[in-house]
Protein backbone atom coordinates (compact mmCIF):
# COMPACT_ATOMS: atom_id res chain seq x y z
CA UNK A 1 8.15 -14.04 45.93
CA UNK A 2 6.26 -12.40 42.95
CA UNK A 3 7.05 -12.88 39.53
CA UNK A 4 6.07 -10.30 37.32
CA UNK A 5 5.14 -10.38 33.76
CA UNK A 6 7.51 -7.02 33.83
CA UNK A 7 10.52 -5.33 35.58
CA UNK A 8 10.35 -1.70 35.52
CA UNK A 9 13.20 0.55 36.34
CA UNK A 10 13.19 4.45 37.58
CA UNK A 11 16.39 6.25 36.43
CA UNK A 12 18.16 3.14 36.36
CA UNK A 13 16.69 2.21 40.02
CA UNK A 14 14.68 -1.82 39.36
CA UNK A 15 11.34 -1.51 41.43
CA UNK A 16 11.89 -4.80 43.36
CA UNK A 17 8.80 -5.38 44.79
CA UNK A 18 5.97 -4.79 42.29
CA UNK A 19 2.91 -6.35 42.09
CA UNK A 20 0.62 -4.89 39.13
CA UNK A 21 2.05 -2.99 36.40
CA UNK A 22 -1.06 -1.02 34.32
CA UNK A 23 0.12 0.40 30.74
CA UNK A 24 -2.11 2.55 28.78
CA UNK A 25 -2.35 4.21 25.39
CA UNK A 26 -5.59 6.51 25.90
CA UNK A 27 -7.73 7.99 23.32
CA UNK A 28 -6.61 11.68 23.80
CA UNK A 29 -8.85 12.93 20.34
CA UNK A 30 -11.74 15.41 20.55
CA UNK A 31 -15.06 15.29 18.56
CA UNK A 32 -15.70 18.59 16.72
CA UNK A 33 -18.91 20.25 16.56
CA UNK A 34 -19.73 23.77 15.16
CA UNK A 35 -23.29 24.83 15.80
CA UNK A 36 -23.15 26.03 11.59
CA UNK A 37 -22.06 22.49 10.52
CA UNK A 38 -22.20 19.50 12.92
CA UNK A 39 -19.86 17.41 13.11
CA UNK A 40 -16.50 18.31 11.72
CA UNK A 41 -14.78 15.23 12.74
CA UNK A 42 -11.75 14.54 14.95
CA UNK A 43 -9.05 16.86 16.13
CA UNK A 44 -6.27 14.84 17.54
CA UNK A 45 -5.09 15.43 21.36
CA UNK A 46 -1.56 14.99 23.09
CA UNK A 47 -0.25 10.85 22.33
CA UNK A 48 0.76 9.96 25.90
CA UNK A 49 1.29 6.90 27.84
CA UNK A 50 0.09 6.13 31.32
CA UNK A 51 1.63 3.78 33.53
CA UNK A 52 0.45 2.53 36.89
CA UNK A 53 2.51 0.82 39.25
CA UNK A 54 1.72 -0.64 42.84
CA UNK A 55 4.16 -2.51 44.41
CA UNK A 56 4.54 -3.55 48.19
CA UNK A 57 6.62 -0.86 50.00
CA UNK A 58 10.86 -2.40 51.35
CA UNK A 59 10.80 -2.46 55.33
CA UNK A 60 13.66 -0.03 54.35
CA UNK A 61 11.34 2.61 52.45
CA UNK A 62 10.40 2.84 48.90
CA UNK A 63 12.67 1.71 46.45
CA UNK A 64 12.68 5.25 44.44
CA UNK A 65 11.41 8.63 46.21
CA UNK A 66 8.18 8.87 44.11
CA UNK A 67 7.03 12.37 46.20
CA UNK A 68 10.48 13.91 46.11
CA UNK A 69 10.21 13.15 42.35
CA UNK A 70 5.99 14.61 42.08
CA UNK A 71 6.80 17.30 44.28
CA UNK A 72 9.66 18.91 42.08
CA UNK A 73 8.32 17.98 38.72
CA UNK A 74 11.21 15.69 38.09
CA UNK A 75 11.46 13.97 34.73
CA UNK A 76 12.02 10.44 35.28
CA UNK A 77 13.63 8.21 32.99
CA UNK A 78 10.82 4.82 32.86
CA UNK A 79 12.13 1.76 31.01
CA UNK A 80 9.91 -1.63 31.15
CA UNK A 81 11.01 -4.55 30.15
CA UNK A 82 8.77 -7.43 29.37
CA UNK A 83 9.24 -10.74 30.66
CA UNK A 84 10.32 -14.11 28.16
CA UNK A 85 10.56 -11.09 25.38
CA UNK A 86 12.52 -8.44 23.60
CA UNK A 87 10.00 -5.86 24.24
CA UNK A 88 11.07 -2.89 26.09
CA UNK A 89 9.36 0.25 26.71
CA UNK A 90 11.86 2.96 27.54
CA UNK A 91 11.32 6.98 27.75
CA UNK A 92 11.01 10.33 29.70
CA UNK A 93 7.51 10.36 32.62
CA UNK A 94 6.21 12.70 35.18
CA UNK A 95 4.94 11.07 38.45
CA UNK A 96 1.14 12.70 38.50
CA UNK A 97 0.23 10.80 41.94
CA UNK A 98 1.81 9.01 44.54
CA UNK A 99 0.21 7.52 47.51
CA UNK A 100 0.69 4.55 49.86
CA UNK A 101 -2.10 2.31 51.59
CA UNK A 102 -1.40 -0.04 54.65
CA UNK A 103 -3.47 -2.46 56.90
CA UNK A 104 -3.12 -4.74 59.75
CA UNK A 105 -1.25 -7.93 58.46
CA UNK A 106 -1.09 -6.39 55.30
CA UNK A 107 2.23 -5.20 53.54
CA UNK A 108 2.17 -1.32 52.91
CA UNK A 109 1.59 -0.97 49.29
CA UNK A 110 2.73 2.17 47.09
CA UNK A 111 0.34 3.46 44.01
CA UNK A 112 2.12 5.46 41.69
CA UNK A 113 0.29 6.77 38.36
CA UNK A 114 2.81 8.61 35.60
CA UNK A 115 2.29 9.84 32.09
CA UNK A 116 4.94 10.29 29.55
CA UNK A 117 6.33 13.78 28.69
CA UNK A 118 7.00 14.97 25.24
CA UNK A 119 5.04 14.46 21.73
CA UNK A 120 6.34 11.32 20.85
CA UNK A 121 5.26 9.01 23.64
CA UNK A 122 6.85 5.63 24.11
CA UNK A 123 5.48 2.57 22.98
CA UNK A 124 6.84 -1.02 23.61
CA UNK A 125 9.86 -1.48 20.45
């Protein structure tokens, strides 16, 4: 059994079987050059959290439809909830890609990349 520094849920549904749980807080800001005066400085771009999730597909299917879900645009409700501590990260995310690998002797594992919708994006309270 894996133990994961996380549990992550998908409108309410716990992802049982993950494996590696990537959060990320990019640097959406743009440099600003004008061809009169140089640099200008920094004009800030969309906040927005990415999350990456693989986990190791149920014999049963996938815990959560992840291409019904990318295919119709559906907001989903993300909440992650760290391990031995209080922080939870909770809020509204599109599912940008899906896809699943599999190998001989090797479990089938499902990728899934999302980024948070809205201009507030959520951050671990």
């Amino acid at each position: 059994m894996i133990y994961p520094n996380a549990v992550v849920f998908a409108d309410g549904i716990l992802i049982y079987q993950e494996q590696s749980l990537e959060v990320d807080e990019p640097d959406n800001d743009a440099d600003v050059d004008t061809v009169a005066g140089g640099r200008q400085g920094v004009a800030p771009g969309p906040d927005v959290t990415m999350i990456t999730i693989t986990s190791a597909m149920p014999k049963d299917g996938s815990d959560y439809n992840w291409e019904e879900a990318k295919a119709n645009r559906t907001e989903i409700e993300i909440k992650v909830q760290q391990l031995g501590s209080p922080k939870i990260l909770k809020g509204k995310f599109l599912c940008r890609s899906y896809n699943f690998t599999s190998g001989t002797g090797a479990p089938v594992l499902e990728n899934v990349s999302l980024s948070s919708v809205g201009t507030k994006a959520p951050r671990f309270e």
